[in-house]
Each structure stands twice: as structure tokens, then as C-alpha cells.
N, C-alpha and C. Protein backbone atom coordinates (compact mmCIF):
# COMPACT_ATOMS: atom_id res chain seq x y z
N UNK A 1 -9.31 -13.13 -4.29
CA UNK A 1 -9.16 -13.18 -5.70
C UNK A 1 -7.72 -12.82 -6.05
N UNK A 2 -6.89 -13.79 -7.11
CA UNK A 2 -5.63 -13.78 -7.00
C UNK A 2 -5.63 -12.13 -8.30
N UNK A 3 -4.78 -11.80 -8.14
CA UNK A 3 -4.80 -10.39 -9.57
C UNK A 3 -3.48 -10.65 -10.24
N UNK A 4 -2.32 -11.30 -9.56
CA UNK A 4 -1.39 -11.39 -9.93
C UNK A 4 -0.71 -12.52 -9.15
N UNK A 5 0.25 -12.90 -9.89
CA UNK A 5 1.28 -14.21 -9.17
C UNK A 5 2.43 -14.46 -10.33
N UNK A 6 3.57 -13.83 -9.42
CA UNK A 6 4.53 -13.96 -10.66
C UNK A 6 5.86 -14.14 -9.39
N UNK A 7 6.90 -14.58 -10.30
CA UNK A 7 8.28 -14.85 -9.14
C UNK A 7 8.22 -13.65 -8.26
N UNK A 8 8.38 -12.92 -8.66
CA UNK A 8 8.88 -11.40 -8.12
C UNK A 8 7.57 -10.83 -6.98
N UNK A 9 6.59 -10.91 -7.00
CA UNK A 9 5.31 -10.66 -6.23
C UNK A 9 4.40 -10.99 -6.44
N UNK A 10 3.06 -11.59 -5.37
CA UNK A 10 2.15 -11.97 -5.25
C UNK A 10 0.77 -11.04 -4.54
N UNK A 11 -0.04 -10.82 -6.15
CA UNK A 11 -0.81 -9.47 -5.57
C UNK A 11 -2.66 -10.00 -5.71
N UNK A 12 -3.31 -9.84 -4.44
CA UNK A 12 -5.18 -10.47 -4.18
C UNK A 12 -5.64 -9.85 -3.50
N UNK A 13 -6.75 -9.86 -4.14
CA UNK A 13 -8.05 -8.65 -3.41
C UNK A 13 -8.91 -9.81 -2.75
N UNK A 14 -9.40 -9.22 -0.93
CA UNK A 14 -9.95 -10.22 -0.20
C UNK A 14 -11.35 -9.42 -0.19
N UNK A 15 -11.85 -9.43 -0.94
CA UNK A 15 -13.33 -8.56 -0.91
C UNK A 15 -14.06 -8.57 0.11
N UNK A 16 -14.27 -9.82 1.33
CA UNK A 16 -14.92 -9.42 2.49
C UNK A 16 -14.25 -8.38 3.59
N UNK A 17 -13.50 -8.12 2.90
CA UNK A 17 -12.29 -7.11 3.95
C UNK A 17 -11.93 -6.02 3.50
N UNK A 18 -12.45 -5.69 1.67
CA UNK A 18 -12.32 -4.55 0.89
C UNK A 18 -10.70 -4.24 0.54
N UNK A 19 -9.63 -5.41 1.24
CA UNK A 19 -8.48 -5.14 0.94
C UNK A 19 -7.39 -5.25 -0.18
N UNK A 20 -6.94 -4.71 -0.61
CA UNK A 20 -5.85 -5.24 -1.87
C UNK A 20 -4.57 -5.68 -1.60
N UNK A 21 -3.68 -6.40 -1.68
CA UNK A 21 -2.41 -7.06 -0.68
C UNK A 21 -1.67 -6.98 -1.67
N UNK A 22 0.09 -6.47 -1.79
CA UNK A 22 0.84 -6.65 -2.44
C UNK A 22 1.86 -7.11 -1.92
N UNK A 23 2.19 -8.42 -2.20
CA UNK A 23 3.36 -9.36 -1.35
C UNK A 23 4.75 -8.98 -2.52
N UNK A 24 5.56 -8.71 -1.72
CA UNK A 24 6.97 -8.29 -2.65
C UNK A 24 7.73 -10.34 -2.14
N UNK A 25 7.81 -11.00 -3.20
CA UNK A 25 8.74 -12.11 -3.12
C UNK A 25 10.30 -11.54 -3.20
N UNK A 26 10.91 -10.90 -4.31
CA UNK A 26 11.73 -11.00 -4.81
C UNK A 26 12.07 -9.09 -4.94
N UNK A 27 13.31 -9.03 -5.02
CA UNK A 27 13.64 -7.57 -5.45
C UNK A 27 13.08 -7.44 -6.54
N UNK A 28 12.49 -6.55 -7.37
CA UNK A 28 12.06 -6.11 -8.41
C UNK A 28 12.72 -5.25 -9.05
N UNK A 29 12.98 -5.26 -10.65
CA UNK A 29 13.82 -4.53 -11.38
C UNK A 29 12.87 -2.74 -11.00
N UNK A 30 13.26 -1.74 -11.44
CA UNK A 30 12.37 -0.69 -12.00
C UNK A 30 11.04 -1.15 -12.73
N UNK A 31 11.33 -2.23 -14.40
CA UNK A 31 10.49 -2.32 -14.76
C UNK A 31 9.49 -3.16 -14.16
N UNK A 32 9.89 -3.85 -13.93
CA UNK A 32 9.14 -5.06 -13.24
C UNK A 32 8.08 -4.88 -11.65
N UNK A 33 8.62 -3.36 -11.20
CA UNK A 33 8.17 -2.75 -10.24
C UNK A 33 6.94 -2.17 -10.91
N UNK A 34 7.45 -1.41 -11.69
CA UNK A 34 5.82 -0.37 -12.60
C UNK A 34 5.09 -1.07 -13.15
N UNK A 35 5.65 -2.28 -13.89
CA UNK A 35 4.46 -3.19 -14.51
C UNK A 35 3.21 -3.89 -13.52
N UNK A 36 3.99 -4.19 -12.22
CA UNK A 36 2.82 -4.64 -10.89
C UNK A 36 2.31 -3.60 -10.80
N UNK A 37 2.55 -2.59 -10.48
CA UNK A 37 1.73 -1.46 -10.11
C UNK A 37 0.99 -0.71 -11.01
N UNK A 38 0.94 -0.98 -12.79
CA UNK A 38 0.33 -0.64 -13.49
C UNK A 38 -0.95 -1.64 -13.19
N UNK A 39 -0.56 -3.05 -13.34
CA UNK A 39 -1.48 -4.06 -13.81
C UNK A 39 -2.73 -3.90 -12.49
N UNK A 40 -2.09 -3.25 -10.90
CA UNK A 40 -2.73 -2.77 -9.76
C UNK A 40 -3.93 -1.80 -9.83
N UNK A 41 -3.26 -0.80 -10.91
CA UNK A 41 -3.85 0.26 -11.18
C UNK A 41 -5.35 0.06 -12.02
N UNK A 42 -4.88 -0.87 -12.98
CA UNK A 42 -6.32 -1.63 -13.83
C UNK A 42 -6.99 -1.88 -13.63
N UNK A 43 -7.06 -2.58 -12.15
CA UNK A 43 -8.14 -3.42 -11.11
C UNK A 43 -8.73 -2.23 -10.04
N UNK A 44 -7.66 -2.07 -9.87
CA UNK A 44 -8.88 -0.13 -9.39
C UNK A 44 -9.50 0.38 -10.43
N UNK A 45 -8.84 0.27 -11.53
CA UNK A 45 -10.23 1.44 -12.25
C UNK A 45 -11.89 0.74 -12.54
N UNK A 46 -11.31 -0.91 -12.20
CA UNK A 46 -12.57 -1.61 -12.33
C UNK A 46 -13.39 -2.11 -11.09
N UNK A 47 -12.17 -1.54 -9.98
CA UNK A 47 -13.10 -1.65 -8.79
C UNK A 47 -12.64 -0.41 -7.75
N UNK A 48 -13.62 0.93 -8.14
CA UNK A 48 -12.63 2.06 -7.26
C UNK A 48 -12.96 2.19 -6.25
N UNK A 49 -13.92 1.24 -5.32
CA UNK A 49 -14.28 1.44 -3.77
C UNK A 49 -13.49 0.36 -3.25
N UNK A 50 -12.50 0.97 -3.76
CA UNK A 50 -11.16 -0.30 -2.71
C UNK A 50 -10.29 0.94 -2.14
N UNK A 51 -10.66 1.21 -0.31
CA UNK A 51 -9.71 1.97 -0.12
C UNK A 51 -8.64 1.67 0.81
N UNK A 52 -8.81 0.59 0.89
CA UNK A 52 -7.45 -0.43 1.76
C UNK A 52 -6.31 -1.41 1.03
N UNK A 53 -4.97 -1.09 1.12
CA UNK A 53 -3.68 -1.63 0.60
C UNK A 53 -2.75 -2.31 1.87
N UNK A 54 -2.44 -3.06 1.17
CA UNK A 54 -0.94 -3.26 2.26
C UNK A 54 0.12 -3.72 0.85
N UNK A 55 1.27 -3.43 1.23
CA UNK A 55 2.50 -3.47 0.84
C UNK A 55 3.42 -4.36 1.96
N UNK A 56 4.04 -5.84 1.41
CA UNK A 56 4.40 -6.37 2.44
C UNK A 56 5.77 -6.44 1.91
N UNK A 57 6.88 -5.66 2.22
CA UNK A 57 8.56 -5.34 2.00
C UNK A 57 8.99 -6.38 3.03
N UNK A 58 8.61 -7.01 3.32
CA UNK A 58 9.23 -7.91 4.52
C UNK A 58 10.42 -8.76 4.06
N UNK A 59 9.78 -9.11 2.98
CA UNK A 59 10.93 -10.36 2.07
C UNK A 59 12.04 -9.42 1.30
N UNK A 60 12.08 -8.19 0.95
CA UNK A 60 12.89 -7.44 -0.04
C UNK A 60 13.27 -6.48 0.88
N UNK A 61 13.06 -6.03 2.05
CA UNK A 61 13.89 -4.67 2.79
C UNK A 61 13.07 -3.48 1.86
N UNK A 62 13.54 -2.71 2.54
CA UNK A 62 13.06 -1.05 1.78
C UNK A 62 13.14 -0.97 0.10
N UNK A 63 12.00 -0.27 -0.55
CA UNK A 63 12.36 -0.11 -1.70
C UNK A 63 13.06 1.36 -2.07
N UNK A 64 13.40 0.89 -3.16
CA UNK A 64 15.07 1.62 -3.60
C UNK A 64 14.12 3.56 -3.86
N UNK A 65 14.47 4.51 -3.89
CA UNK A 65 14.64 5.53 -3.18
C UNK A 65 13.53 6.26 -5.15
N UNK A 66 14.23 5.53 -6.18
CA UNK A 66 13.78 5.36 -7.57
C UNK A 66 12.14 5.33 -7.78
N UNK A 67 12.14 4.05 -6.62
CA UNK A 67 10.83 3.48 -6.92
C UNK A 67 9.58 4.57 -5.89
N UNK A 68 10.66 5.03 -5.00
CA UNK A 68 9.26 5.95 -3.77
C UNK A 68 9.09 6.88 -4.67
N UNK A 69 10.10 7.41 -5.77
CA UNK A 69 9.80 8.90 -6.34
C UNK A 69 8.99 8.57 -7.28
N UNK A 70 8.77 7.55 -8.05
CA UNK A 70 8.13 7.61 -8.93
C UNK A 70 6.15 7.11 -8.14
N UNK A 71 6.46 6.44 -7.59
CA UNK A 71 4.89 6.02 -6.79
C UNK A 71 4.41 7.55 -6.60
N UNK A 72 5.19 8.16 -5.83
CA UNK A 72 4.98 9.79 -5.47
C UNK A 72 4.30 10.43 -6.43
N UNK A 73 5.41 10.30 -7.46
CA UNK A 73 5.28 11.43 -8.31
C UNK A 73 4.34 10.95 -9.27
N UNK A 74 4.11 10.01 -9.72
CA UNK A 74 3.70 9.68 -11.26
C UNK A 74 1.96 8.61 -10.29
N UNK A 75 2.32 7.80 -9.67
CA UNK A 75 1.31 6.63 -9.29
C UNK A 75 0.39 6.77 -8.43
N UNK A 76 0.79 7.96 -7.19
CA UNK A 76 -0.81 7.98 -6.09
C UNK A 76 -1.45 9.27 -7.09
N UNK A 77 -0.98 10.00 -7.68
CA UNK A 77 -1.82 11.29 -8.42
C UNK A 77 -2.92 10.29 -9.08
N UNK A 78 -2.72 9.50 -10.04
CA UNK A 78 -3.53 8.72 -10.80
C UNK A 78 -4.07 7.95 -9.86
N UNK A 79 -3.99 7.12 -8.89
CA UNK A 79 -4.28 6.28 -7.85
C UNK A 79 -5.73 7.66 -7.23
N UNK A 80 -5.57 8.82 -7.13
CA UNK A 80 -6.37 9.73 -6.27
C UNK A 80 -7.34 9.80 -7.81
N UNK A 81 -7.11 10.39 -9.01
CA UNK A 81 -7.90 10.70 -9.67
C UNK A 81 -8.91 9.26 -10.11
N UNK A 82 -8.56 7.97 -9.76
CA UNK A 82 -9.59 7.13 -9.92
C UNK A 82 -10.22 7.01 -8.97
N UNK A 83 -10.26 6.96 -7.69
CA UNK A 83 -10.36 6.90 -6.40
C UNK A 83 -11.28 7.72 -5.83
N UNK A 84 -10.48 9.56 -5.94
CA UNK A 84 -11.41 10.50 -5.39
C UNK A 84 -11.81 10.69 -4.05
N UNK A 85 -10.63 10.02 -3.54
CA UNK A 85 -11.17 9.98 -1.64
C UNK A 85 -9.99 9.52 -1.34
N UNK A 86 -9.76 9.47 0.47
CA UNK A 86 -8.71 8.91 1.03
C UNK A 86 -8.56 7.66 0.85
N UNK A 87 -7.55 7.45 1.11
CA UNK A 87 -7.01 5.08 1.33
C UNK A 87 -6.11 5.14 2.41
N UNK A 88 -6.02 4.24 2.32
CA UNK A 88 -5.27 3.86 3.81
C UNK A 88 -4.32 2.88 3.17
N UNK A 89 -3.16 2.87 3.48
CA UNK A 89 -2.27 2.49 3.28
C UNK A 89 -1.23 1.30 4.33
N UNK A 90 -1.15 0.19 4.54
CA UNK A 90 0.06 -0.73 5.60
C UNK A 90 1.08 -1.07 4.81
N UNK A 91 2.10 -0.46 5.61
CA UNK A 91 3.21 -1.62 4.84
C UNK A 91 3.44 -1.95 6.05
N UNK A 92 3.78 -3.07 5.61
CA UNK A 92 4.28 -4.56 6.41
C UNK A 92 6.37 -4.66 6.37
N UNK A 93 6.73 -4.59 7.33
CA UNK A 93 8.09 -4.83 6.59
C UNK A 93 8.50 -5.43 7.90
N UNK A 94 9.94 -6.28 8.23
CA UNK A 94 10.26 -7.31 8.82
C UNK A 94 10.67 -6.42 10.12
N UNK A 95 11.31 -6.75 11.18
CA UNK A 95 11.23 -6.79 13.10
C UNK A 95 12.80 -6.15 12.26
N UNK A 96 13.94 -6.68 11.62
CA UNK A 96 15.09 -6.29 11.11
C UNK A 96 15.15 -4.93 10.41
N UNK A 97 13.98 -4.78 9.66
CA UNK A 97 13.99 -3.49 9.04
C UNK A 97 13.65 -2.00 9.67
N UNK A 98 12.41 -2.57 10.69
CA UNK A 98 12.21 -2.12 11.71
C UNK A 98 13.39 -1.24 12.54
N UNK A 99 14.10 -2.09 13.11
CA UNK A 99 15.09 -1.80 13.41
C UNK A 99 16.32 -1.06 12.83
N UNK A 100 16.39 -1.31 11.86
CA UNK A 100 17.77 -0.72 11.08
C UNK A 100 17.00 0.68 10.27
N UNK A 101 15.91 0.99 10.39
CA UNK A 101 15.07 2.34 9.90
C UNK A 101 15.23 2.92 11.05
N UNK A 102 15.12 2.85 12.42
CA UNK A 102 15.29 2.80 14.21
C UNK A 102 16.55 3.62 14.00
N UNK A 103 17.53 3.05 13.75
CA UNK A 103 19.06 3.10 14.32
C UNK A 103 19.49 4.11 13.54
N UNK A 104 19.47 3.73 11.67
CA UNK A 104 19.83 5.08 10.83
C UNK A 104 19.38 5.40 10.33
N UNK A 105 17.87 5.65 10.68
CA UNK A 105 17.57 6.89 10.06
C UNK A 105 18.23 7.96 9.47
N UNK A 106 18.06 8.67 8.02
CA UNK A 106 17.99 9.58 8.15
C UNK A 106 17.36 10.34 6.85
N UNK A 107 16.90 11.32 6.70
CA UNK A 107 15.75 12.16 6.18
C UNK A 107 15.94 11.68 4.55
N UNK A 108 14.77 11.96 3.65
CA UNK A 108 15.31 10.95 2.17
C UNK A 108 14.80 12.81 1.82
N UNK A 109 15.32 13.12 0.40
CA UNK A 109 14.64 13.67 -0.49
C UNK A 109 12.78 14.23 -0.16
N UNK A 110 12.63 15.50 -0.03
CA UNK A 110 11.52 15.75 0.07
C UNK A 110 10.72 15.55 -1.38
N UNK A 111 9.74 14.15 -1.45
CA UNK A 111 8.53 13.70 -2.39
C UNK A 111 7.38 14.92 -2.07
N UNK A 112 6.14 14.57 -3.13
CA UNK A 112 5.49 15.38 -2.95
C UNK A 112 4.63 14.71 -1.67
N UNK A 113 3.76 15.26 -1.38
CA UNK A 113 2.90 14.72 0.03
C UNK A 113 1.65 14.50 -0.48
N UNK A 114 1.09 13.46 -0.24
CA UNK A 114 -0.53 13.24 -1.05
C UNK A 114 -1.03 13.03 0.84
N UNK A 115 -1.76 13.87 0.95
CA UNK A 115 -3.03 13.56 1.69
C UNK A 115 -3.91 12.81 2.19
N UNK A 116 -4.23 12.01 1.02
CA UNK A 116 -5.47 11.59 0.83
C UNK A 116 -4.70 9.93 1.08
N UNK A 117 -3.37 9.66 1.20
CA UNK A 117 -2.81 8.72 1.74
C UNK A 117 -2.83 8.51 2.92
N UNK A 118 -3.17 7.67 4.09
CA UNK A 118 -2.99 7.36 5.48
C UNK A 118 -2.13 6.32 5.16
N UNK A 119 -0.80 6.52 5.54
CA UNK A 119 -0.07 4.98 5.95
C UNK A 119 0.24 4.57 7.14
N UNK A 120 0.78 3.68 7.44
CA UNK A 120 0.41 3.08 8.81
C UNK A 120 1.67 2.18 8.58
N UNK A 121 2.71 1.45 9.91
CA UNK A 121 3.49 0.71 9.35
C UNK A 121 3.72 -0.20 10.90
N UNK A 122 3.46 -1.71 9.81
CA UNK A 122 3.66 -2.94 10.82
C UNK A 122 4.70 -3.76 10.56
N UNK A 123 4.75 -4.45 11.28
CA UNK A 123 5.54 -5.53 11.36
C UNK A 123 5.05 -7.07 11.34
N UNK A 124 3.69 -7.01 11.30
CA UNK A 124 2.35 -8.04 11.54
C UNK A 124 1.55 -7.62 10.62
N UNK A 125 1.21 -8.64 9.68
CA UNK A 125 -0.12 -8.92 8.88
C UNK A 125 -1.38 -8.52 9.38
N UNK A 126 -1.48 -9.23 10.66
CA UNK A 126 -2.85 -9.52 10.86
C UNK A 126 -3.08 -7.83 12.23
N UNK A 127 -2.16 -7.48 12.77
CA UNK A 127 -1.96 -6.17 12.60
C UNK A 127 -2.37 -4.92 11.78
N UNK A 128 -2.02 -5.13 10.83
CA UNK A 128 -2.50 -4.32 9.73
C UNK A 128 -3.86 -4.45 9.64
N UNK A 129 -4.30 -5.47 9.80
CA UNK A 129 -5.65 -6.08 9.41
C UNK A 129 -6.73 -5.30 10.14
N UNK A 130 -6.39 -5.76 11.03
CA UNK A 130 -6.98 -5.16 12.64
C UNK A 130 -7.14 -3.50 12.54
N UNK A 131 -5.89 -2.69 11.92
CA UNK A 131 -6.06 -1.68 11.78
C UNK A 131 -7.23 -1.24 10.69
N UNK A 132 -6.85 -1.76 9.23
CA UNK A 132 -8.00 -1.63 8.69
C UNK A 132 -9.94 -2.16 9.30
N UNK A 133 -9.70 -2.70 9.86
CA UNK A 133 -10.76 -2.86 10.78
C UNK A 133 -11.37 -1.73 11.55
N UNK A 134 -10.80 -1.49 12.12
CA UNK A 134 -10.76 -0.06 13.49
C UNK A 134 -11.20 1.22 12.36
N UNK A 135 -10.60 1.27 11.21
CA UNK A 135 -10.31 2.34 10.17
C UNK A 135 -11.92 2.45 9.77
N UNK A 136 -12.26 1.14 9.24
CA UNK A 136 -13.89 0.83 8.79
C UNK A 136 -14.93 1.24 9.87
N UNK A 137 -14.42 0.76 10.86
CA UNK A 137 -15.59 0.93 11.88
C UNK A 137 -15.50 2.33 12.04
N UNK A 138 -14.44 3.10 12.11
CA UNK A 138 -14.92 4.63 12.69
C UNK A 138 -15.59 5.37 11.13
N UNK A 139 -15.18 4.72 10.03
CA UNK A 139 -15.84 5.49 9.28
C UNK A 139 -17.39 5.19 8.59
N UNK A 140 -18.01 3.85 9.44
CA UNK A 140 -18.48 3.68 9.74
C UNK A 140 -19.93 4.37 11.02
N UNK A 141 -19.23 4.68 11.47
CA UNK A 141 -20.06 5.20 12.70
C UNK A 141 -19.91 6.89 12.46
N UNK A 142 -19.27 7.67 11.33
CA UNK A 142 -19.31 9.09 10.64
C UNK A 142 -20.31 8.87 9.82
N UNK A 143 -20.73 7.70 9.05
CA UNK A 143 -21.67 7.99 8.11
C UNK A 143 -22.89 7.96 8.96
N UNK A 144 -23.11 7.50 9.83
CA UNK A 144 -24.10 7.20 10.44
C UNK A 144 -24.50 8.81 11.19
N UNK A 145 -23.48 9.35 11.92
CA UNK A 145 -23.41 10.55 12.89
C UNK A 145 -24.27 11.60 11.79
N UNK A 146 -23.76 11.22 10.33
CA UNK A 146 -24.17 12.49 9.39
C UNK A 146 -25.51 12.37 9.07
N UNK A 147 -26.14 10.91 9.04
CA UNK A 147 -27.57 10.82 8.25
C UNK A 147 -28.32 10.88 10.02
């Protein structure tokens, strides 16, 4: 199901997979960043047993340092209070970025730390996929251990 499609990013929920996908096309202004991630936020409150994301930076490189503080600070708090449980988190970003995160690293600004976030980071789609897979099945086989 498409949720969004605009120059700048392409954002669909694959419901047999429980996943939500946010494809970055284009650099995104600030605003144009919060407005996807508001309009994101809407579709969780109308569907809050979605606990799988990917974020695919592949096409845009890292986002700008602006945009992590505010997701941090202002977007997973609200993201947890609709939610109420962990998510799991992929970003996807390119074999280049990979690399150049590799080489210079180095430490950003301490954000706050949310918990209840698992991220995970590929370089492969269907990678990610696989992980959310593995993710289901073990929590899967906890509900079961408990009843």
C-alpha cells in the first residue's frame, strides 16, 4: 500500500511482512523531511502494530546531523507513545557510504537513546528483510515459550 509518493521520497506499507519502507529519492529540505515523517506518523496512529521500518539513505548519503536531532528528540518519543513497545528499525544506505562511515568516523553529538529502538544497518534490501524475518520468528517462538 503506497502512503506516499512525492519527488523527494517514496513511502508503502507491505502488510504481509508488517513492514513500513521509507525510500529517500532526493535530499530533503528540513521541512520537507518532517512533513514525510509527520504524514508517517498518521498511518501509525491508524495502524500501531507496525513494528518494522526501513529507511533507505542509499540515494541521499547520511542525513544531515539537524534531522537525527530532531527524529531523537521530538519523533521516536511520539513514535513510542503510539506504539508502546519495541520496533526495529533498517536503514539501508549504499556499499560507498558504508565505507566512508568505515574510514571517518567520528563520534556525533550525544542524542537521547530510545530503547525501545533496535536498528540494524544494511547495505541490501532484501537483507533487511530477512532480518525482519529472523526478528518475527524469535518473537514468535517467546510468545509461544510464555503461553
Amino acid at each position: 500500500m503506497v502512503i506516499s509518493d512525492s519527488s523527494y521520497a517514496f513511502v508503502h506499507y507491505s502488510k504481509d511482512a508488517n513492514v513500513l519502507c521509507i525510500s529517500w529519492k532526493l535530499n530533503p529540505g528540513m521541512e520537507q523531511f518532517r512533513n514525510l515523517y509527520w504524514q508517517v506518523l498518521q498511518f501509525v496512529k491508524t495502524n500501531p502494530a507496525i513494528y518494522y521500518y526501513t529507511t533507505d539513505i542509499s540515494r541521499i548519503g547520511p542525513l544531515k546531523a539537524e534531522q537525527e536531532a530532531w527524529l531523537s528528540r521530538e519523533y521516536y518519543p511520539q513514535v513510542y507513545n503510539i506504539i508502546g513497545r519495541d520496533i526495529y528499525a533498517a536503514v539501508i544506505f549504499s556499499e560507498g557510504h558504508f565505507k566512508a562511515l568505515v574510514n571517518n568516523y567520528m563520534a556525533t553529538p550525544q542524542l537521547p537513546v530510545h530503547d525501545f529502538i533496535h536498528f540494524n544497518y544494511f547495505t541490501d534490501r532484501e537483507e533487511a528483510l530477512d532480518w525482519f524475518l529472523f526478528m518475527q520468528k524469535g518473537q514468535d517462538l517467546a510468545l509461544l515459550a510464555k503461553s
